[in-house]
C-alpha atoms as a PDB file:
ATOM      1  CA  UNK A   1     -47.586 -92.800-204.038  1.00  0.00           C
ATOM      2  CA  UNK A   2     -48.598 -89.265-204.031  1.00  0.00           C
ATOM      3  CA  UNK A   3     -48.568 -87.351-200.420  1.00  0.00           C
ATOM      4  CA  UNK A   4     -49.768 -83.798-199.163  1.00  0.00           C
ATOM      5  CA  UNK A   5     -47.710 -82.889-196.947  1.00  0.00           C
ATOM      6  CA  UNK A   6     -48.365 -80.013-194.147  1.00  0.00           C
ATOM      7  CA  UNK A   7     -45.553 -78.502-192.007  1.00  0.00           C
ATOM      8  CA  UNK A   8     -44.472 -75.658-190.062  1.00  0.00           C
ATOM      9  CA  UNK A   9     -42.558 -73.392-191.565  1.00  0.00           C
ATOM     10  CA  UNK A  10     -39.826 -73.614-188.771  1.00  0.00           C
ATOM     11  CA  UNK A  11     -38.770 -76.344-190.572  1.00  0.00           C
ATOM     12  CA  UNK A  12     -39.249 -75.266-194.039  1.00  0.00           C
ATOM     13  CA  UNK A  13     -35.373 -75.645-195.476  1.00  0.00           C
ATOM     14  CA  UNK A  14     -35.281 -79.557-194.390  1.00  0.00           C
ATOM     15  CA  UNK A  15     -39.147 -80.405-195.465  1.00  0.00           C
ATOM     16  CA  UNK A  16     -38.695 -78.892-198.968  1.00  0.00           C
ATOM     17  CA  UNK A  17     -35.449 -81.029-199.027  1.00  0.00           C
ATOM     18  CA  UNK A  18     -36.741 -83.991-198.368  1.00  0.00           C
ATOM     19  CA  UNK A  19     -39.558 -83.742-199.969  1.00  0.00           C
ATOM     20  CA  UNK A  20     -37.589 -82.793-203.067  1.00  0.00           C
ATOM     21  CA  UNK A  21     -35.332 -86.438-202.583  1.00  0.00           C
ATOM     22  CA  UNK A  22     -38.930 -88.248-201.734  1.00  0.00           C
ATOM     23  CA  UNK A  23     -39.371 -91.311-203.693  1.00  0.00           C
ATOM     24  CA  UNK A  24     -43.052 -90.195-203.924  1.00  0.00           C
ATOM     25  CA  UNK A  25     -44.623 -87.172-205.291  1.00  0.00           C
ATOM     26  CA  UNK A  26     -45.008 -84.966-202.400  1.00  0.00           C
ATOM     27  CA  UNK A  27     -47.609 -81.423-202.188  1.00  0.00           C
ATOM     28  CA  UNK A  28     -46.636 -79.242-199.409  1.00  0.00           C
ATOM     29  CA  UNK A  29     -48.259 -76.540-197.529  1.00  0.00           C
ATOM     30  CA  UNK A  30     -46.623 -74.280-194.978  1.00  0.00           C
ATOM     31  CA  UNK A  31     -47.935 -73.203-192.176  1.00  0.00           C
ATOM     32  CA  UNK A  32     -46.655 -70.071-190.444  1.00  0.00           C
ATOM     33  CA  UNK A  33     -45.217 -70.683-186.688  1.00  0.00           C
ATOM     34  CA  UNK A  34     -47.348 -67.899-185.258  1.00  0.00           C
ATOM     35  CA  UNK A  35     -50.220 -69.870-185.561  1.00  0.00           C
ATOM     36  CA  UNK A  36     -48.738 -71.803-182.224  1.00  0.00           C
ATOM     37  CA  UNK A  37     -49.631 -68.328-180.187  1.00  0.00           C
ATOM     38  CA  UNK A  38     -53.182 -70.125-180.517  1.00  0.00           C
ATOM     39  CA  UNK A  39     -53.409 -73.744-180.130  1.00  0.00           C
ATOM     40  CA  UNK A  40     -57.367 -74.060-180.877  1.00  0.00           C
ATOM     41  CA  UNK A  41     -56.458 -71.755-184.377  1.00  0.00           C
ATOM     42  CA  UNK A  42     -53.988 -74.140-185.617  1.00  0.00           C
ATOM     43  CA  UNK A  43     -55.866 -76.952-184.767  1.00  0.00           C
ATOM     44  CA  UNK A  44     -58.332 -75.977-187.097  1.00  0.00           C
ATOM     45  CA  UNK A  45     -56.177 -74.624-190.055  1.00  0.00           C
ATOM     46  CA  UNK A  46     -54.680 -77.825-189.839  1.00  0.00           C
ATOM     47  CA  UNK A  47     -58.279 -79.736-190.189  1.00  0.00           C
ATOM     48  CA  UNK A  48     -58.920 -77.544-192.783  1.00  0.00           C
ATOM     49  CA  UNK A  49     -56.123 -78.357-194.859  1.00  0.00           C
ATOM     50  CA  UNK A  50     -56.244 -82.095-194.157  1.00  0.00           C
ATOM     51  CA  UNK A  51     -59.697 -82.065-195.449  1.00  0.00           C
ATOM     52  CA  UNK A  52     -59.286 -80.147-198.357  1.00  0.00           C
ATOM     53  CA  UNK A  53     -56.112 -82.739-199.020  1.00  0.00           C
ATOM     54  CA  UNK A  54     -55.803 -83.120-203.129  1.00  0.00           C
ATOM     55  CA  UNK A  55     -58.423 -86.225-204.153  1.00  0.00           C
ATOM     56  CA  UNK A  56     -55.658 -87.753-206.153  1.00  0.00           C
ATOM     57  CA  UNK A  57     -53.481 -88.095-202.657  1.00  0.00           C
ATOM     58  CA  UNK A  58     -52.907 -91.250-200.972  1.00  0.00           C
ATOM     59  CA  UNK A  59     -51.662 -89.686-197.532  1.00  0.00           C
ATOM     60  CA  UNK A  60     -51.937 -86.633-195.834  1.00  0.00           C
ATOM     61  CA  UNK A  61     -48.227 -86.255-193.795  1.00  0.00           C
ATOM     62  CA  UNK A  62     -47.770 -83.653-191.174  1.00  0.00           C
ATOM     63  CA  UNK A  63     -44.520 -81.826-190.500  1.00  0.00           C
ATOM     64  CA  UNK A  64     -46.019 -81.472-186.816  1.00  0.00           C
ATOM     65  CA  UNK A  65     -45.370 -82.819-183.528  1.00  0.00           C
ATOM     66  CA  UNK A  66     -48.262 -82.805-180.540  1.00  0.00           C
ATOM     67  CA  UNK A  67     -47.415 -78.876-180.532  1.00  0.00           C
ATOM     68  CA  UNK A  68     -48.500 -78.025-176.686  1.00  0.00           C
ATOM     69  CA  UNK A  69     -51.526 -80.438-177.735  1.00  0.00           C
ATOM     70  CA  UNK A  70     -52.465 -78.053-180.793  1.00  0.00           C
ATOM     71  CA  UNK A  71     -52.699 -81.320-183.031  1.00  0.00           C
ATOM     72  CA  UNK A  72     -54.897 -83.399-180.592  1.00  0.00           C
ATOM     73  CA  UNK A  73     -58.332 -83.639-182.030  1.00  0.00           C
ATOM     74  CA  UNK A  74     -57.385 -83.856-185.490  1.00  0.00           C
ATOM     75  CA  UNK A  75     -59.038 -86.045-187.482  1.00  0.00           C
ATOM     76  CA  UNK A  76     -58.465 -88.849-190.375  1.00  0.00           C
ATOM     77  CA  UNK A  77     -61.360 -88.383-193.139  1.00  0.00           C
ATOM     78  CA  UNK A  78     -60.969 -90.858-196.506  1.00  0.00           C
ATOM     79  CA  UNK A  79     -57.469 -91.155-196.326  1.00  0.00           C
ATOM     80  CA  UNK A  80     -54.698 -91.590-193.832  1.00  0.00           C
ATOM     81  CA  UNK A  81     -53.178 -88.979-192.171  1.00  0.00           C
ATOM     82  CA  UNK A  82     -49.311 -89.834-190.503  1.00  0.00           C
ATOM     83  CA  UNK A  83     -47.130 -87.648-188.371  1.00  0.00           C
ATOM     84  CA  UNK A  84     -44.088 -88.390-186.044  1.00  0.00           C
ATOM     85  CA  UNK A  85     -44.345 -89.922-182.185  1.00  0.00           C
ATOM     86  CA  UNK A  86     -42.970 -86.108-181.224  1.00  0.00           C
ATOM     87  CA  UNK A  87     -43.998 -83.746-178.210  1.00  0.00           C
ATOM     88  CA  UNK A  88     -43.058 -80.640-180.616  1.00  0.00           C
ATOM     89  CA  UNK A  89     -40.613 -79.853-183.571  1.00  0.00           C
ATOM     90  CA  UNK A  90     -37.451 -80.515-181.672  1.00  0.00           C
ATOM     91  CA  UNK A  91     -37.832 -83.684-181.662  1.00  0.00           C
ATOM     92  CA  UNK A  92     -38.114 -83.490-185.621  1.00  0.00           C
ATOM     93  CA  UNK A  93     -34.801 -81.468-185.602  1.00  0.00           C
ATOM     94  CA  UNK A  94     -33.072 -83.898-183.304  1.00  0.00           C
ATOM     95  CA  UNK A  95     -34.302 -86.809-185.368  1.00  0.00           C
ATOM     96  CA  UNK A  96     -35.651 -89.067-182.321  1.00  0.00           C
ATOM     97  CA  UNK A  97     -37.477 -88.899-179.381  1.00  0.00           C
ATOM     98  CA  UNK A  98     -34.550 -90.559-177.515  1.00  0.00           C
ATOM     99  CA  UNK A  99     -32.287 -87.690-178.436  1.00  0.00           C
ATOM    100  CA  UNK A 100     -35.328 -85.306-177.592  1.00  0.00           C
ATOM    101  CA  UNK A 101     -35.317 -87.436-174.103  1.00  0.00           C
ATOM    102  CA  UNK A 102     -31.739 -86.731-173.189  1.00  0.00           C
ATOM    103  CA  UNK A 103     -31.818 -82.920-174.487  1.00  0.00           C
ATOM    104  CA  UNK A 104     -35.151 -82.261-172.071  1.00  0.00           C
ATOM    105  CA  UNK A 105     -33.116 -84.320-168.988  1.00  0.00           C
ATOM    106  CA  UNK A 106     -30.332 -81.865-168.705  1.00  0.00           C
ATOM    107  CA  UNK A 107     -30.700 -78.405-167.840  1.00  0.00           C
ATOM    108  CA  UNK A 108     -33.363 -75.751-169.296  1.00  0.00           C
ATOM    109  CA  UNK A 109     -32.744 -74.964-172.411  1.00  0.00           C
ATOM    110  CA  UNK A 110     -33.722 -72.369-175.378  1.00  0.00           C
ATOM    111  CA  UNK A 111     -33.564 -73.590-179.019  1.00  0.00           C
ATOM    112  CA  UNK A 112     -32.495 -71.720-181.808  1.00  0.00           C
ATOM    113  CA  UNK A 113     -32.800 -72.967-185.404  1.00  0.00           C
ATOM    114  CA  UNK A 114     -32.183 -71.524-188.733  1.00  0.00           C
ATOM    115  CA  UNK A 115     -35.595 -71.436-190.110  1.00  0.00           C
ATOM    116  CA  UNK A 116     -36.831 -69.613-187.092  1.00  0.00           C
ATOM    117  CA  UNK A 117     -34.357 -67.217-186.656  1.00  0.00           C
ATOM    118  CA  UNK A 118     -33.998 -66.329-190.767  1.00  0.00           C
ATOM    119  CA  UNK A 119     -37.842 -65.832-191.028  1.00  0.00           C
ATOM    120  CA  UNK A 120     -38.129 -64.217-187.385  1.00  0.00           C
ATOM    121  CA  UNK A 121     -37.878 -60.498-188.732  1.00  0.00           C
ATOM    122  CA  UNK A 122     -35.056 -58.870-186.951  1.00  0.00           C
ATOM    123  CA  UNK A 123     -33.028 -61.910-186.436  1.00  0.00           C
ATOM    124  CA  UNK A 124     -33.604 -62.046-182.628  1.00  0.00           C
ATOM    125  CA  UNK A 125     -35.912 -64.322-181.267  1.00  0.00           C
ATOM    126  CA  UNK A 126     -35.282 -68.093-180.314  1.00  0.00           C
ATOM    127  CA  UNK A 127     -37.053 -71.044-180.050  1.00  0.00           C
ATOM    128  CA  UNK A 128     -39.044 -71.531-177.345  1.00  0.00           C
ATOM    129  CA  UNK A 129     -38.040 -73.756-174.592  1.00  0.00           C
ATOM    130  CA  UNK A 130     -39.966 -77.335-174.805  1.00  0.00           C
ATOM    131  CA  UNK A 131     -42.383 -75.703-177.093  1.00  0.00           C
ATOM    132  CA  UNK A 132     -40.377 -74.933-180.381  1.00  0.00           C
ATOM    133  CA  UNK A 133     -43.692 -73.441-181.940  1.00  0.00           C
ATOM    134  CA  UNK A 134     -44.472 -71.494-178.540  1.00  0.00           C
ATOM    135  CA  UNK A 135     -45.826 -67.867-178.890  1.00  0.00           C
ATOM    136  CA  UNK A 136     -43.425 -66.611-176.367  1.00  0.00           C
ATOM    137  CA  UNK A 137     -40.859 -64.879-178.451  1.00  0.00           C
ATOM    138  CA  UNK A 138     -43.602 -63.067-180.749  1.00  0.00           C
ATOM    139  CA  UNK A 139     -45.554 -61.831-177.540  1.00  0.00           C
ATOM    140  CA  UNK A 140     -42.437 -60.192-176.045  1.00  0.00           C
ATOM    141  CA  UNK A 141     -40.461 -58.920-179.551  1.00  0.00           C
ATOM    142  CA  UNK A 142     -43.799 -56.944-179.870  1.00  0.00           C
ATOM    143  CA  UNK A 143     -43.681 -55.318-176.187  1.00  0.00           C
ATOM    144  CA  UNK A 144     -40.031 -54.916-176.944  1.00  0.00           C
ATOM    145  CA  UNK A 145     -40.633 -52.956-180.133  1.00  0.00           C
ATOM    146  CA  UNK A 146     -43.011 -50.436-177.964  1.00  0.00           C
ATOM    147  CA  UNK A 147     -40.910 -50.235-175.909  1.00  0.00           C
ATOM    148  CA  UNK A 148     -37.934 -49.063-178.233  1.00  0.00           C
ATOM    149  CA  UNK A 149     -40.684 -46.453-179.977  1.00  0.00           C
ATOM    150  CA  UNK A 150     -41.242 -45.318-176.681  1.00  0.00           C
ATOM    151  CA  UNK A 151     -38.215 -45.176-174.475  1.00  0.00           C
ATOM    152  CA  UNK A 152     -35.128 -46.540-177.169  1.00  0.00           C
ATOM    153  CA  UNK A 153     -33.081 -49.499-177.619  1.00  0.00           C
ATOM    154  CA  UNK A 154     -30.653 -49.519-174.576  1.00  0.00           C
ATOM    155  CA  UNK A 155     -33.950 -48.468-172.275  1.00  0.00           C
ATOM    156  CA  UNK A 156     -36.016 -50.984-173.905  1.00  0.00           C
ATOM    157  CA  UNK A 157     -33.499 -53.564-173.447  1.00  0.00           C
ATOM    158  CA  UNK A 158     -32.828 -53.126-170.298  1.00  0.00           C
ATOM    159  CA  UNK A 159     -36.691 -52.730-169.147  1.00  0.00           C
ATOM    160  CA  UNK A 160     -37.275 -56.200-171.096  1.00  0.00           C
ATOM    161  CA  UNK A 161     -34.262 -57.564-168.685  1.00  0.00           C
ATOM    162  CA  UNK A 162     -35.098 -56.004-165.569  1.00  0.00           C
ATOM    163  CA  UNK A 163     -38.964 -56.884-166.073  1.00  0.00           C
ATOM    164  CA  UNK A 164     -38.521 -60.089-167.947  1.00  0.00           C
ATOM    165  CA  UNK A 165     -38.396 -62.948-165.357  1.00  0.00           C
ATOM    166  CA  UNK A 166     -39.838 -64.813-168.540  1.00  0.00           C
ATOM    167  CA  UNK A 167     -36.658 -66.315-169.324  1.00  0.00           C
ATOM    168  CA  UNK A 168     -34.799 -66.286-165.740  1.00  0.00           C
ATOM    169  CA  UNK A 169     -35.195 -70.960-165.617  1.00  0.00           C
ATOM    170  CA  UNK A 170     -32.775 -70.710-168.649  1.00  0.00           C
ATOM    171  CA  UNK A 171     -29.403 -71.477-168.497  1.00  0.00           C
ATOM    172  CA  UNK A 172     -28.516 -72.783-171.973  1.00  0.00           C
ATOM    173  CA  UNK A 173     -28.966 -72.171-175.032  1.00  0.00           C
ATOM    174  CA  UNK A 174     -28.191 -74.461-177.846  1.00  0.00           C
ATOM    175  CA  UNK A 175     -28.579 -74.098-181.570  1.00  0.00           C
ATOM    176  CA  UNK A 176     -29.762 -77.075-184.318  1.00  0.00           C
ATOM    177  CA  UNK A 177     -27.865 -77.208-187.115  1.00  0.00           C
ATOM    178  CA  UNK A 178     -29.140 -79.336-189.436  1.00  0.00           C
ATOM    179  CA  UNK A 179     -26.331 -78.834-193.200  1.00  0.00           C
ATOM    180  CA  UNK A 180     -28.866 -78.149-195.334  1.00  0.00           C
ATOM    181  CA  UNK A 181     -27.346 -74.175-196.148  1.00  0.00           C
ATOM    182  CA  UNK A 182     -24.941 -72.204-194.841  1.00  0.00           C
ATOM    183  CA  UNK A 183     -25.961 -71.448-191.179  1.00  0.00           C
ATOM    184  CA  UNK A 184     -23.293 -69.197-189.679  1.00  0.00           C
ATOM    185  CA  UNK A 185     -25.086 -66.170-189.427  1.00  0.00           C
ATOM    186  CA  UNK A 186     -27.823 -68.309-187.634  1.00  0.00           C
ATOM    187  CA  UNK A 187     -25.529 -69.604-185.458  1.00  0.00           C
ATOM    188  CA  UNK A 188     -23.347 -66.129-184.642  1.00  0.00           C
ATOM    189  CA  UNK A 189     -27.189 -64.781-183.918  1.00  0.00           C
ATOM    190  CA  UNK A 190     -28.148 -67.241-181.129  1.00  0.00           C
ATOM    191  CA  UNK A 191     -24.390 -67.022-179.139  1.00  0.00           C
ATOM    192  CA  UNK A 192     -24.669 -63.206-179.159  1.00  0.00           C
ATOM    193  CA  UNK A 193     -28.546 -63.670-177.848  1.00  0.00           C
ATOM    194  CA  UNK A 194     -27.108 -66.541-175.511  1.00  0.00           C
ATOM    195  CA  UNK A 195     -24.191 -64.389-174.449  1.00  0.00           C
ATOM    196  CA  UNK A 196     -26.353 -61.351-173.824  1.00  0.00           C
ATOM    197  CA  UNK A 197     -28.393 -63.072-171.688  1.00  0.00           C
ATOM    198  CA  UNK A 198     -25.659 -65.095-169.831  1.00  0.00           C
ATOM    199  CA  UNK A 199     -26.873 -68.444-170.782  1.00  0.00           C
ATOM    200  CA  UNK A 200     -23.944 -71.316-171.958  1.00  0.00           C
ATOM    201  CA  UNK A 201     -24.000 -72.174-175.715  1.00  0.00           C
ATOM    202  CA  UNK A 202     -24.024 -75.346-177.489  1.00  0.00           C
ATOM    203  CA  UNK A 203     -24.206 -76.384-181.222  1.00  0.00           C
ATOM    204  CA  UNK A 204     -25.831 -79.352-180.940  1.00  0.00           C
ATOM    205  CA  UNK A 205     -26.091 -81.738-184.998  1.00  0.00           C
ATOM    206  CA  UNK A 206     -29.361 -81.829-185.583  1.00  0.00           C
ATOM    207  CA  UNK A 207     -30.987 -84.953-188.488  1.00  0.00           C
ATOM    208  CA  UNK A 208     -33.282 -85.256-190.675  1.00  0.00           C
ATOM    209  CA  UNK A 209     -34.376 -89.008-190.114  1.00  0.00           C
ATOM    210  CA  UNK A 210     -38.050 -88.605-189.461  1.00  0.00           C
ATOM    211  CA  UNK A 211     -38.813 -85.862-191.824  1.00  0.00           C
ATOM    212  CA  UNK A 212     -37.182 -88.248-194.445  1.00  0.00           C
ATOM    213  CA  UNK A 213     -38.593 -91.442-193.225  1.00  0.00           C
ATOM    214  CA  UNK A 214     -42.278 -89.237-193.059  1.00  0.00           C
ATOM    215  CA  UNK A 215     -41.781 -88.131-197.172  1.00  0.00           C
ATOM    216  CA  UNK A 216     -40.309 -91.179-197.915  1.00  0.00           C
ATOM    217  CA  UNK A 217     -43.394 -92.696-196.725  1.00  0.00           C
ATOM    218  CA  UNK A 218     -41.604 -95.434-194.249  1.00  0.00           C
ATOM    219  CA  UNK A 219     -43.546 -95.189-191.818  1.00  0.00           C
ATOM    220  CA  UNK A 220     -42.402 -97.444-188.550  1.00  0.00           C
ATOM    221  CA  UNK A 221     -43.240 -97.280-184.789  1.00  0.00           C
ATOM    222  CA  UNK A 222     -41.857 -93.940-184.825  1.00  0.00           C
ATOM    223  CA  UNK A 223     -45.012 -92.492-186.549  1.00  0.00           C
ATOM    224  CA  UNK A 224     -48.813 -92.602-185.983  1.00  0.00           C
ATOM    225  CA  UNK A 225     -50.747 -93.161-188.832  1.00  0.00           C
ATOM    226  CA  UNK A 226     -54.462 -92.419-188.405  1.00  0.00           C
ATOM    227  CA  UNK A 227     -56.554 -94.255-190.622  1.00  0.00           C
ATOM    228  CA  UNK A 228     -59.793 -92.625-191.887  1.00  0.00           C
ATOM    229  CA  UNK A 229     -62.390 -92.136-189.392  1.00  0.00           C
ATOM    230  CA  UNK A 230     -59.622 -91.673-186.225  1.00  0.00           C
ATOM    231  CA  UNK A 231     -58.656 -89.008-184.449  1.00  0.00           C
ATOM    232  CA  UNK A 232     -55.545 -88.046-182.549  1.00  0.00           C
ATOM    233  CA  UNK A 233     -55.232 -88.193-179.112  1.00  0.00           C
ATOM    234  CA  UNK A 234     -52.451 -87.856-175.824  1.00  0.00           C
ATOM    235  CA  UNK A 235     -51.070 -90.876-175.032  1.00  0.00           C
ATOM    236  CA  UNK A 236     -49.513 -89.556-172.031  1.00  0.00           C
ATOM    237  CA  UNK A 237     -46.661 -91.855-173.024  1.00  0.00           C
ATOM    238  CA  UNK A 238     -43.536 -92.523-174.473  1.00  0.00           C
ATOM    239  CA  UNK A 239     -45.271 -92.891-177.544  1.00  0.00           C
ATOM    240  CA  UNK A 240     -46.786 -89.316-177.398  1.00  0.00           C
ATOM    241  CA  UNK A 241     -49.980 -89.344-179.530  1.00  0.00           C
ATOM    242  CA  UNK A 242     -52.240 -92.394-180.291  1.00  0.00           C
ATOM    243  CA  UNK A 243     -55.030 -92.858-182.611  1.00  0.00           C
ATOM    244  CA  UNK A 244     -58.689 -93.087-181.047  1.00  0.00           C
ATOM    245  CA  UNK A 245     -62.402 -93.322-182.902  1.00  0.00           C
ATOM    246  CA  UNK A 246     -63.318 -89.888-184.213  1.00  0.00           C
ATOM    247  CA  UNK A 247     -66.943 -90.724-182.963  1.00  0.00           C
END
């Protein structure tokens, strides 16, 4: 079987992994996470790429959850078009929506991951609360940076504190680690940020189950497969997304 395969690039060390183990021959496209700052944007990149999918493909697999809804809408042409039962990437760095469950039970947290952090230039921003794809950290790190050109670093840090009620539901941050490189710099990155802000830290195991079971092409009740001619659709469910008539 031969797949295209489209993904965030927040989770670009553990796609290219498993698509380099895949059974299949797997095609991948990234996708750069500051397309989340606009849902509708995405949303249409994403079409766009899913209908300019190779001819020779069988599938069309996305590295995407629901995304704050950015995949709803999307739509199956001539050939199917699968992508994990996930509210937004943490659930693909957890490895299951029960684990996502119990992480979004307890208190608020922020998520770091490697990928993020290591192509977030500057090392500083996390992952955005239930939204791992959320614009938040881009919008402020750019009023931050004015502010440094303007006032400095210690002024414009504590301006972003003083005026950044943004962040005050936090209380914990945790960090995904998921083996596939050496993450300690990652990880050394979000306690600092988690310690500057006063948050608690956890390193929490992440897994790669459903990106492997998506490129591996074992596709169970933990994925939606839209067949051509479907669309995606809230299920306002534990099941997430559903499939619907495009018409």
């Amino acid at each position: 079987m031969r797949l295209y395969a489209i993904a965030c690039d927040v989770v670009a060390r553990a796609v290219y992994l498993c698509a380099a183990r895949s059974p299949h021959v797997v095609d991948l496209k990234l996708y750069e996470r500051g397309l989340h700052n606009e849902p509708k944007t995405l949303r249409e990149r994403l079409q766009e790429a899913i209908d300019a999918a190779p001819a020779n493909a069988d599938a069309v697999v996305l590295g995407y959850g629901l995304c704050g809804g950015a995949t709803a809408g999307l739509v199956a042409r001539d050939k199917p078009v699968v992508l994990p039962r996930a509210h937004d990437c943490i659930t693909l760095f957890l490895g299951a929506r029960e684990r996502y469950n119990d992480a979004m039970s307890g208190p608020a947290t922020y998520w770091y991951v490697n990928d993020q952090l290591e192509r977030n230039d500057g090392y500083r921003a996390g992952v955005g609360g239930l939204a791992i794809g959320s614009d938040t950290d881009d919008q402020v790190e750019s009023i931050r940076a004015e502010y440094v050109e303007k006032y400095g670093e210690d002024n414009a840090d504590y301006l972003m504190e003083i005026l950044g009620g943004w962040r005050s539901h936090y209380g914990r941050a945790a960090y995904v680690t998921m083996g596939v490189v050496d993450e300690s710099v990652s990880v050394q990155t979000a306690r600092d940020e988690a310690d500057r802000r006063g948050w608690g830290f956890d390193q929490v195991e992440g897994s790669m189950v459903l990106l492997k079971r998506l490129l591996d092409g074992e596709w169970d009740e933990d994925m939606l497969i839209l067949q051509p001619g479907e669309r995606l659709a809230m299920s306002y469910d534990d099941f997430v997304v559903k499939a619907v008539p495009a018409g």
